[in-house]
C-alpha atoms as a PDB file:
ATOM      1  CA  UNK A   1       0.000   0.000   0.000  1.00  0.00           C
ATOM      2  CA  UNK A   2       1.671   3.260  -1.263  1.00  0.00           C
ATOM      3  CA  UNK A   3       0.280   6.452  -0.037  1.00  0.00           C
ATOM      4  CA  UNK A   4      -0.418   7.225  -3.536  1.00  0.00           C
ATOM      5  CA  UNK A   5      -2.819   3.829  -3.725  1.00  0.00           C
ATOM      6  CA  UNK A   6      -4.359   4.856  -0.472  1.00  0.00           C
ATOM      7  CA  UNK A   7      -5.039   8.654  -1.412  1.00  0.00           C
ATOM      8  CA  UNK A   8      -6.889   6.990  -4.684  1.00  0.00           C
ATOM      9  CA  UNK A   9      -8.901   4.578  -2.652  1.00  0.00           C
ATOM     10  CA  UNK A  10     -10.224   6.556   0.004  1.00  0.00           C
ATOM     11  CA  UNK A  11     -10.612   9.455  -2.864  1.00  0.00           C
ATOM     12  CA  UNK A  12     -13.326   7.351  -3.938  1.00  0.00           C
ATOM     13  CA  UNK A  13     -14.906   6.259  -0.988  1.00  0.00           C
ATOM     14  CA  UNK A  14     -18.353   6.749   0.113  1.00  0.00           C
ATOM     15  CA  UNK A  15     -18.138   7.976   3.854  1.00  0.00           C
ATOM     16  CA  UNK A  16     -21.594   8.623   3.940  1.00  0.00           C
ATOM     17  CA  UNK A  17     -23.607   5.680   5.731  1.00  0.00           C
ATOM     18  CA  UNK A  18     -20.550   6.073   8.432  1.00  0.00           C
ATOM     19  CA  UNK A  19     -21.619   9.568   8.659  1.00  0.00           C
ATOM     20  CA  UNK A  20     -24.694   8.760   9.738  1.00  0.00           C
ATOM     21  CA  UNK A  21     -24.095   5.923  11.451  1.00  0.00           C
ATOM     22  CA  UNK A  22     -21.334   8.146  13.930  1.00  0.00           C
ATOM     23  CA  UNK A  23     -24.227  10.786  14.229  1.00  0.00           C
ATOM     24  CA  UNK A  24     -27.107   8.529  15.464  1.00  0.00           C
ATOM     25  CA  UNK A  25     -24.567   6.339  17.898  1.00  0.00           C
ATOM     26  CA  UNK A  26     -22.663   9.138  19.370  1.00  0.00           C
ATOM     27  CA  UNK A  27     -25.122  10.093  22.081  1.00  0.00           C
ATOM     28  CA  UNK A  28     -25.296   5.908  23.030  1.00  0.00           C
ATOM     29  CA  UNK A  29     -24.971   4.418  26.419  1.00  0.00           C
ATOM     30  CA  UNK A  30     -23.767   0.956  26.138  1.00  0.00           C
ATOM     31  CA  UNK A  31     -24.312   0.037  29.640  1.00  0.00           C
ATOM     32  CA  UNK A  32     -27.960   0.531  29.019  1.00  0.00           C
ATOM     33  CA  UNK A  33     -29.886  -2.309  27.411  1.00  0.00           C
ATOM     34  CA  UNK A  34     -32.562  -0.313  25.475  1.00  0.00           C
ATOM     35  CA  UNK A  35     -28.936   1.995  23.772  1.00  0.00           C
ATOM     36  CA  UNK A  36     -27.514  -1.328  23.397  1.00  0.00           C
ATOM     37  CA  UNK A  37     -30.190  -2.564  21.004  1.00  0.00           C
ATOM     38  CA  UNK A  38     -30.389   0.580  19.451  1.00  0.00           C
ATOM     39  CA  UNK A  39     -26.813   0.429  18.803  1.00  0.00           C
ATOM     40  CA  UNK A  40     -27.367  -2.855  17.204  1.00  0.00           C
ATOM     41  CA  UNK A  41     -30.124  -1.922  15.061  1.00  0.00           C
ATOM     42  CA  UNK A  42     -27.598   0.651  13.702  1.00  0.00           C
ATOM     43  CA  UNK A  43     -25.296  -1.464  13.060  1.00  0.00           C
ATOM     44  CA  UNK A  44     -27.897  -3.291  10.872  1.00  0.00           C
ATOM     45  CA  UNK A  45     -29.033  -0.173   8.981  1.00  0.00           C
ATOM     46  CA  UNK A  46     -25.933   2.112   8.200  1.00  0.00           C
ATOM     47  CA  UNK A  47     -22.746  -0.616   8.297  1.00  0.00           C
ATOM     48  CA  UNK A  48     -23.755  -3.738   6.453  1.00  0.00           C
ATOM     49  CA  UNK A  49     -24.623  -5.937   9.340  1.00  0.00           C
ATOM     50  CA  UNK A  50     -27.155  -8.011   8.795  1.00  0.00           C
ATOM     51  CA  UNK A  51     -28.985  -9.504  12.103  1.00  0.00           C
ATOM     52  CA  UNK A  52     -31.886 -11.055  12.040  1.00  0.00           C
ATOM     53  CA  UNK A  53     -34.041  -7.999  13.833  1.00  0.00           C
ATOM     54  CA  UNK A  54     -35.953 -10.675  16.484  1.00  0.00           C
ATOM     55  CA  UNK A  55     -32.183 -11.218  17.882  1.00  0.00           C
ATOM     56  CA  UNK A  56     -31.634  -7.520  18.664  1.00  0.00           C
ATOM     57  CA  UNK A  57     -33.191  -7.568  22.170  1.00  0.00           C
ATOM     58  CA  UNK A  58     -31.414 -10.780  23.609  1.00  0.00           C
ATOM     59  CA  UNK A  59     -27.939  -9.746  21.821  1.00  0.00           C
ATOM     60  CA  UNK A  60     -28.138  -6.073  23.088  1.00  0.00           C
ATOM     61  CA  UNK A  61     -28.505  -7.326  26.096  1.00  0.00           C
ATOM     62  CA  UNK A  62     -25.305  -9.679  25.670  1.00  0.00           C
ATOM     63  CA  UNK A  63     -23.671  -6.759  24.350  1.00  0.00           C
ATOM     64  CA  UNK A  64     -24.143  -4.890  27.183  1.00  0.00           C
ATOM     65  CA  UNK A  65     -22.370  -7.334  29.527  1.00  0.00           C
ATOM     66  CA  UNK A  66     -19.613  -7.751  27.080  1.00  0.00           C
ATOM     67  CA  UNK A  67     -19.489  -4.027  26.969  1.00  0.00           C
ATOM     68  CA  UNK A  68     -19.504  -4.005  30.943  1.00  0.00           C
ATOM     69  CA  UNK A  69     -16.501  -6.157  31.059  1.00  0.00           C
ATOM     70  CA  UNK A  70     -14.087  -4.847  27.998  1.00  0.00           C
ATOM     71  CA  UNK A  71     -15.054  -1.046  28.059  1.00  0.00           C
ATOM     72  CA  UNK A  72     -12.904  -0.209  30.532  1.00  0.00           C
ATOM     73  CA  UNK A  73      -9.992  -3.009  30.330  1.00  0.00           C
ATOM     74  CA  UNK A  74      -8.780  -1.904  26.813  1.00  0.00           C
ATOM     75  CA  UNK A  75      -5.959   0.495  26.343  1.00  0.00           C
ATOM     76  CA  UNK A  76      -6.886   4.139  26.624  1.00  0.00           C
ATOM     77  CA  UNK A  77      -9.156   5.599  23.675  1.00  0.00           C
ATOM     78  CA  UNK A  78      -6.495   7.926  22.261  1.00  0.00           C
ATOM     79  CA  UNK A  79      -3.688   5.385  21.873  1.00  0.00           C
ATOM     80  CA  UNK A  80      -3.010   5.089  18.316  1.00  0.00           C
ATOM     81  CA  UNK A  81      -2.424   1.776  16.231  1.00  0.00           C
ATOM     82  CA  UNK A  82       1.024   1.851  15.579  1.00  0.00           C
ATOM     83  CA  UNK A  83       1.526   2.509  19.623  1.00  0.00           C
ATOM     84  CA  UNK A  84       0.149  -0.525  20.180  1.00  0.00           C
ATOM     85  CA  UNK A  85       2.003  -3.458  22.357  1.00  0.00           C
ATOM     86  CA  UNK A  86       1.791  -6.740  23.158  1.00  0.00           C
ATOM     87  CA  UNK A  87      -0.666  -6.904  25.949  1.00  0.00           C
ATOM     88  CA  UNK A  88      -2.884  -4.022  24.164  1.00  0.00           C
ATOM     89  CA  UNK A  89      -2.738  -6.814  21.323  1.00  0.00           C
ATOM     90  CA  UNK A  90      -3.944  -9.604  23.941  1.00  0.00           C
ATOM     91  CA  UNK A  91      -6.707  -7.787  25.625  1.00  0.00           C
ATOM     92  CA  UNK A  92      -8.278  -6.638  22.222  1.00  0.00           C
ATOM     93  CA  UNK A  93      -8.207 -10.109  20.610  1.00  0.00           C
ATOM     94  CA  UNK A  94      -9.504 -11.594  24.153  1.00  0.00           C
ATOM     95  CA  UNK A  95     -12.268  -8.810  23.419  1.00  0.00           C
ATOM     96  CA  UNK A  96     -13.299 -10.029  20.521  1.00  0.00           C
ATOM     97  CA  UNK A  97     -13.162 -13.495  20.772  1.00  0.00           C
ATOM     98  CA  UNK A  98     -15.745 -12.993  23.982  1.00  0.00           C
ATOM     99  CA  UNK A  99     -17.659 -10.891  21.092  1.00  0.00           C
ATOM    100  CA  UNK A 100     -17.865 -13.994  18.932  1.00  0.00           C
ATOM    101  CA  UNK A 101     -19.254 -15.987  21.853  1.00  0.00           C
ATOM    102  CA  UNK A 102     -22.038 -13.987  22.365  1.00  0.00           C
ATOM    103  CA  UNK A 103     -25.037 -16.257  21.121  1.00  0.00           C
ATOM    104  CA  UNK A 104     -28.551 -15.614  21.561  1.00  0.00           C
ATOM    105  CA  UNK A 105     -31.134 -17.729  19.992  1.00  0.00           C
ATOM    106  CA  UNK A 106     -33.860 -16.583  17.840  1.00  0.00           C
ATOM    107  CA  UNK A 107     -37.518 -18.263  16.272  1.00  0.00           C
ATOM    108  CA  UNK A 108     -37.319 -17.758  12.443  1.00  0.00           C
ATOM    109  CA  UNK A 109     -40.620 -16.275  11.068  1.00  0.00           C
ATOM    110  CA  UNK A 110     -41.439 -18.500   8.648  1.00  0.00           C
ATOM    111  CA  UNK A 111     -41.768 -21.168  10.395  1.00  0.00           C
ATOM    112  CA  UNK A 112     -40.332 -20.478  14.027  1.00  0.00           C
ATOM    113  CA  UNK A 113     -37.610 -23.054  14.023  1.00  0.00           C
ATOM    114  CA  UNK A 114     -34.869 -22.107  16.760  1.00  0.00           C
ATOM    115  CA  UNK A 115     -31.678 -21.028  14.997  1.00  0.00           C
ATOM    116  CA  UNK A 116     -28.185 -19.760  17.098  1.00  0.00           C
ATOM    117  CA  UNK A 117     -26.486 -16.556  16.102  1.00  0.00           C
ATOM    118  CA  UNK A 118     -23.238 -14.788  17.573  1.00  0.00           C
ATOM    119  CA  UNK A 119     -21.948 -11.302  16.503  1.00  0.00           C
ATOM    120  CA  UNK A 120     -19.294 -12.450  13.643  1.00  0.00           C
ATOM    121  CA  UNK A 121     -16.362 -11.279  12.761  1.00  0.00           C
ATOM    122  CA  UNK A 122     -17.031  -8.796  10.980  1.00  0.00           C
ATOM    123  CA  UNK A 123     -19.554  -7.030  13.368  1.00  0.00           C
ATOM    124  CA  UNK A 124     -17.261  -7.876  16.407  1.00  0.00           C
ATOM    125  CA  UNK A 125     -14.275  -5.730  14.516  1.00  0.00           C
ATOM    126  CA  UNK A 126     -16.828  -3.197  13.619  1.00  0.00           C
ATOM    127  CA  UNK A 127     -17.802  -3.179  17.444  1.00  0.00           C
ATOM    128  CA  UNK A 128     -14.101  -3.200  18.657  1.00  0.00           C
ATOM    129  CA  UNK A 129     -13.540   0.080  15.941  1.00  0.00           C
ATOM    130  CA  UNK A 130     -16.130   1.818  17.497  1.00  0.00           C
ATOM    131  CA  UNK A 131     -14.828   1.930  20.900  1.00  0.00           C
ATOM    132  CA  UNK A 132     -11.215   2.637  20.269  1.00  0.00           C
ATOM    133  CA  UNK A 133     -11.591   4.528  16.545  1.00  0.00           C
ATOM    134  CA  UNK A 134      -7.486   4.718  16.743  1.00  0.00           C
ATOM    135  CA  UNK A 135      -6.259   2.230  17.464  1.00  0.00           C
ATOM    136  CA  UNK A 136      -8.140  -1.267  16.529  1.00  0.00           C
ATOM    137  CA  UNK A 137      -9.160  -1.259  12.294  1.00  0.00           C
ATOM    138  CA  UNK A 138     -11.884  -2.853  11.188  1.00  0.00           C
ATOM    139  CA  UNK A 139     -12.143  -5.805   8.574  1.00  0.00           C
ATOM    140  CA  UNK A 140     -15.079  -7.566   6.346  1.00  0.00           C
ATOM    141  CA  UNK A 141     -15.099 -11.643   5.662  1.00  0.00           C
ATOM    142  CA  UNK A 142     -13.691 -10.275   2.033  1.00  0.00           C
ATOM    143  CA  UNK A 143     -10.848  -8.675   3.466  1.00  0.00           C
ATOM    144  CA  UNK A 144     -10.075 -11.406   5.898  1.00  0.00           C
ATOM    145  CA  UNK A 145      -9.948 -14.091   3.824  1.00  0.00           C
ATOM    146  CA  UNK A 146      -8.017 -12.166   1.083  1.00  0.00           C
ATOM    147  CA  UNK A 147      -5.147 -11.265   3.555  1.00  0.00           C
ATOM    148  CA  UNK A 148      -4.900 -14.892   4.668  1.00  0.00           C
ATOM    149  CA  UNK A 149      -4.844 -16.000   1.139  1.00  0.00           C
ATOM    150  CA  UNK A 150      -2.192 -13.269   0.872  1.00  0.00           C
ATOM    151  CA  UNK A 151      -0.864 -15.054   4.083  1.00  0.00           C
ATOM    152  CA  UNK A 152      -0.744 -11.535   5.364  1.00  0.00           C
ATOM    153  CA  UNK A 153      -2.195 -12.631   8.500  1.00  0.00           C
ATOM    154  CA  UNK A 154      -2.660 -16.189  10.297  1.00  0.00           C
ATOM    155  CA  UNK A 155      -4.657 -18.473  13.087  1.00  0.00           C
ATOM    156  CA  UNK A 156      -8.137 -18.380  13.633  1.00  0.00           C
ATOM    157  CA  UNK A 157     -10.578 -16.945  16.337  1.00  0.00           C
ATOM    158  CA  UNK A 158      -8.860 -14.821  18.945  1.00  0.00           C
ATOM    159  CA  UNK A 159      -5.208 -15.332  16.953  1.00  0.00           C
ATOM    160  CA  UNK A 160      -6.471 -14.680  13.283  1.00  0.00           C
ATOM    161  CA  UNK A 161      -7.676 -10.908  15.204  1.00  0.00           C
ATOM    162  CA  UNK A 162      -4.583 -10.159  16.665  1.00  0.00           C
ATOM    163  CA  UNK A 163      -2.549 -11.259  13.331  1.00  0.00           C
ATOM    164  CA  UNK A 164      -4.668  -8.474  11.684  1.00  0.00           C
ATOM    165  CA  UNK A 165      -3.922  -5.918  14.483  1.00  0.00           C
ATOM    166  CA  UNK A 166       0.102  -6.576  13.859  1.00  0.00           C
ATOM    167  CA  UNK A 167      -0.506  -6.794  10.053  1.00  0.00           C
ATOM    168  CA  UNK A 168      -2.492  -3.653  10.566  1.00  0.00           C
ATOM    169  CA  UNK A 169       0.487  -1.992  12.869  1.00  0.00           C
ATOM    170  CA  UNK A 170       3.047  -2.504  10.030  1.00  0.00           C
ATOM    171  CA  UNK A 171       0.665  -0.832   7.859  1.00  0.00           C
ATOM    172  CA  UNK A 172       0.841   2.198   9.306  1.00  0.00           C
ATOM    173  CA  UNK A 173       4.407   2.447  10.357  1.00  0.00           C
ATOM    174  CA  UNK A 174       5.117   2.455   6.521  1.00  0.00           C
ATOM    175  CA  UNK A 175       2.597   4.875   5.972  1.00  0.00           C
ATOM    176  CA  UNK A 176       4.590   6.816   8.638  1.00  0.00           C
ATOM    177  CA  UNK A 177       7.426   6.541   6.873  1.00  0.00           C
ATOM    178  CA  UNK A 178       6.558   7.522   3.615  1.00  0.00           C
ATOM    179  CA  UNK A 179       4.537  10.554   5.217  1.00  0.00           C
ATOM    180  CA  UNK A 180       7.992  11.712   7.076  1.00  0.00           C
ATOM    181  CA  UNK A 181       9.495  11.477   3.524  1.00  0.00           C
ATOM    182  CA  UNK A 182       7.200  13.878   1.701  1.00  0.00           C
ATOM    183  CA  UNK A 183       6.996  16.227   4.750  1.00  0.00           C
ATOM    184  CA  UNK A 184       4.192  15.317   6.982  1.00  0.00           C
ATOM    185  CA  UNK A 185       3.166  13.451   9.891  1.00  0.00           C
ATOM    186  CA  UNK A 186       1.096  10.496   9.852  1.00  0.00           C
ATOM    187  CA  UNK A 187      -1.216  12.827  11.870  1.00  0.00           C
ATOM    188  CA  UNK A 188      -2.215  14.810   9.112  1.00  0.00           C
ATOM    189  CA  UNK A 189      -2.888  12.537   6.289  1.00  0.00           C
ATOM    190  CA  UNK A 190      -7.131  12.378   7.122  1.00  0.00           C
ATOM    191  CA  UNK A 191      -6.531  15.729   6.734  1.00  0.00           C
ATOM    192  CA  UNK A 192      -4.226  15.822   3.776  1.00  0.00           C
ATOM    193  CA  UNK A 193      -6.901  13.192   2.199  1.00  0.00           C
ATOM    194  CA  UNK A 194      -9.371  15.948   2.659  1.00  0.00           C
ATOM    195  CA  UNK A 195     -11.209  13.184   5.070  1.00  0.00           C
ATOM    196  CA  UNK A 196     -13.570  14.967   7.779  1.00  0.00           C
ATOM    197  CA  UNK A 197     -11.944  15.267  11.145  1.00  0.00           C
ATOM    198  CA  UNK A 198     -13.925  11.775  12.337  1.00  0.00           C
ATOM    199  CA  UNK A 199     -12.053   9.585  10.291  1.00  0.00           C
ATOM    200  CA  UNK A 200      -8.831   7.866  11.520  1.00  0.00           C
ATOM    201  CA  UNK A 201      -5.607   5.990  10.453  1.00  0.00           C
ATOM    202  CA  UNK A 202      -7.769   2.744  10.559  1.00  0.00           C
ATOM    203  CA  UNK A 203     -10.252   3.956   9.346  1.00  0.00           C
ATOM    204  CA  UNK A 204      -7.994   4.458   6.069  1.00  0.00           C
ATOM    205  CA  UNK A 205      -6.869   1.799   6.238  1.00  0.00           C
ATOM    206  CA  UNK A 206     -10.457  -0.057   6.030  1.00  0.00           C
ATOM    207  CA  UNK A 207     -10.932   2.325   2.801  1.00  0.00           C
ATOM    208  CA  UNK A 208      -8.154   0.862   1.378  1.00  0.00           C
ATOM    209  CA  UNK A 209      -8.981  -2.425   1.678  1.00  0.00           C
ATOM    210  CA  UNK A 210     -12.979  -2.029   1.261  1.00  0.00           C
ATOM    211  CA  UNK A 211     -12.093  -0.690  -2.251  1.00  0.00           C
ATOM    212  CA  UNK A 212      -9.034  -2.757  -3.650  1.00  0.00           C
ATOM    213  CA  UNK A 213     -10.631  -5.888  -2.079  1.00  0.00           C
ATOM    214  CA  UNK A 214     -14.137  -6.186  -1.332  1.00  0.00           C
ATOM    215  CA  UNK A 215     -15.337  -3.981  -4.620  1.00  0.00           C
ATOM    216  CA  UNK A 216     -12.151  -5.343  -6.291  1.00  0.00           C
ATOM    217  CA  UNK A 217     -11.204  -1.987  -7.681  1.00  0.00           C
ATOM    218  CA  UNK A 218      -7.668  -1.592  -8.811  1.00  0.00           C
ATOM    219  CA  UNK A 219      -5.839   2.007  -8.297  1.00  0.00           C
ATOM    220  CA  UNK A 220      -4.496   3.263 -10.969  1.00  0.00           C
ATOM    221  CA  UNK A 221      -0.684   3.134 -12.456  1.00  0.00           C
ATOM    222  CA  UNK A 222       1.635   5.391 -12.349  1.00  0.00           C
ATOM    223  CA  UNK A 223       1.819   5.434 -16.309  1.00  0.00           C
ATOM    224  CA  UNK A 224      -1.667   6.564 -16.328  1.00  0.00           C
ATOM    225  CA  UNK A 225      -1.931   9.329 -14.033  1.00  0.00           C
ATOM    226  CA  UNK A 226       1.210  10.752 -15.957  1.00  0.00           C
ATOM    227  CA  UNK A 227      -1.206  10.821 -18.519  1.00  0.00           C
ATOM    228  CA  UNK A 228      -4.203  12.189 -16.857  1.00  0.00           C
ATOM    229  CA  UNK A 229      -1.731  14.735 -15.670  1.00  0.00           C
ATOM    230  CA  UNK A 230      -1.000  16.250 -18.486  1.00  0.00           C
ATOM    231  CA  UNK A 231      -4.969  15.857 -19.727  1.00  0.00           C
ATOM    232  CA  UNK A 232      -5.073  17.884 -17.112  1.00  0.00           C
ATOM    233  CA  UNK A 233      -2.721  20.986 -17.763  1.00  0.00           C
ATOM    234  CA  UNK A 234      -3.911  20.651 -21.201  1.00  0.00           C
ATOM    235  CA  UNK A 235      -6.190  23.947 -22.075  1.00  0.00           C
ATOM    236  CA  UNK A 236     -10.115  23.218 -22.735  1.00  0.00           C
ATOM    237  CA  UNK A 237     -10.836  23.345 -26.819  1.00  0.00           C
ATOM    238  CA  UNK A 238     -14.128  24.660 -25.775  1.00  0.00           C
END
């Protein structure tokens, strides 16, 4: 990932639905049950998570237990990613692996047969994100399973999560890098990105990989935005 790949990717990324997601949850008390179901419902309607909605009541009720326990365990909410050590890596994968044992049962309505669901990877990273925006990125089951195709990242469960948070870590320390080479901190890219002031370094990061993996959009060569360059400087014929 070259900053120049990222800047193209999250150039073209929708923030909107995120928008409104971060304005309806921001007010949210997840040590109450009724926020807690709200929250979920959320979840459902601005992120992509699809939850059956007869589960929301018994898992917003898990959540707020889970939420009881981990809230205040994690590192602190302004720690960034690439500060992150060891036992910040341990706690947040024990986090979410309790998140992925969180099963409720639910009657299906169309013909009430009992079914089992848990919140999944993807929601429990989305969960995790919300919390600490910073410092812990999120991930879909495209992205996942291309990055251990990639063997980018390893394990399974609790150890797949934290090989994602490392992977993740790396990430951004070459972002840093590159940043500190054209004259800027890694503090400013959102900015430099023209991203709005709620977006983070993960949250890039999830950009990135949302658009080169999920929606399998390529960025573009070098070659060609030479080209588009000088399309660019070239004076209108109209």
């Amino acid at each position: 990932m070259t900053l120049g790949e990222l800047a193209f990717a999250c150039y073209i990324f929708d923030n909107g639905e995120y928008a409104n997601f971060l304005k309806a949850a921001k007010s949210l008390d997840l040590n109450k049950d009724e926020d807690c179901v709200t929250f979920i419902k959320l979840l459902n309607r601005h992120w992509g998570c699809r939850r059956p909605e007869v589960s929301h009541e018994k898992a917003g009720r898990k959540l707020k237990i889970w939420h009881k326990k981990w809230a205040e365990r994690l590192f602190g909410k302004n720690k960034n990613l690439y500060k992150l050590k060891q036992n910040d890596f341990d706690l947040a994968a024990a986090a979410y692996e309790e998140l992925l044992q969180c099963k409720v049962k639910y009657a299906t309505k169309k013909n009430g047969e009992l079914r089992s669901i848990s919140f999944g990877p993807t929601t429990a990273a989305k969960i995790l994100f919300f919390l600490r925006p910073k410092a812990l990125p999120l991930w879909d089951n495209a992205i996942k399973d291309k990055l251990i195709q990639r063997n980018s990242i390893d394990g399974s469960g609790r150890a797949l999560y934290k090989s994602y948070l490392k992977h993740a870590k790396h990430v951004v320390l070459d972002l840093r890098k590159d940043c500190e080479k054209h004259g800027f901190e890694l503090a400013e890219l959102p900015r430099k990105l023209n991203k709005p002031a709620y977006i983070t370094i993960p949250k890039l990061i999830d950009e990135y990989y949302w658009i080169t993996i999920t929606r399998k959009t390529v960025p573009p060569a070098r070659e060609d935005l030479q080209c588009w360059l000088k399309w660019y400087n070239r004076e209108p014929s109209y």
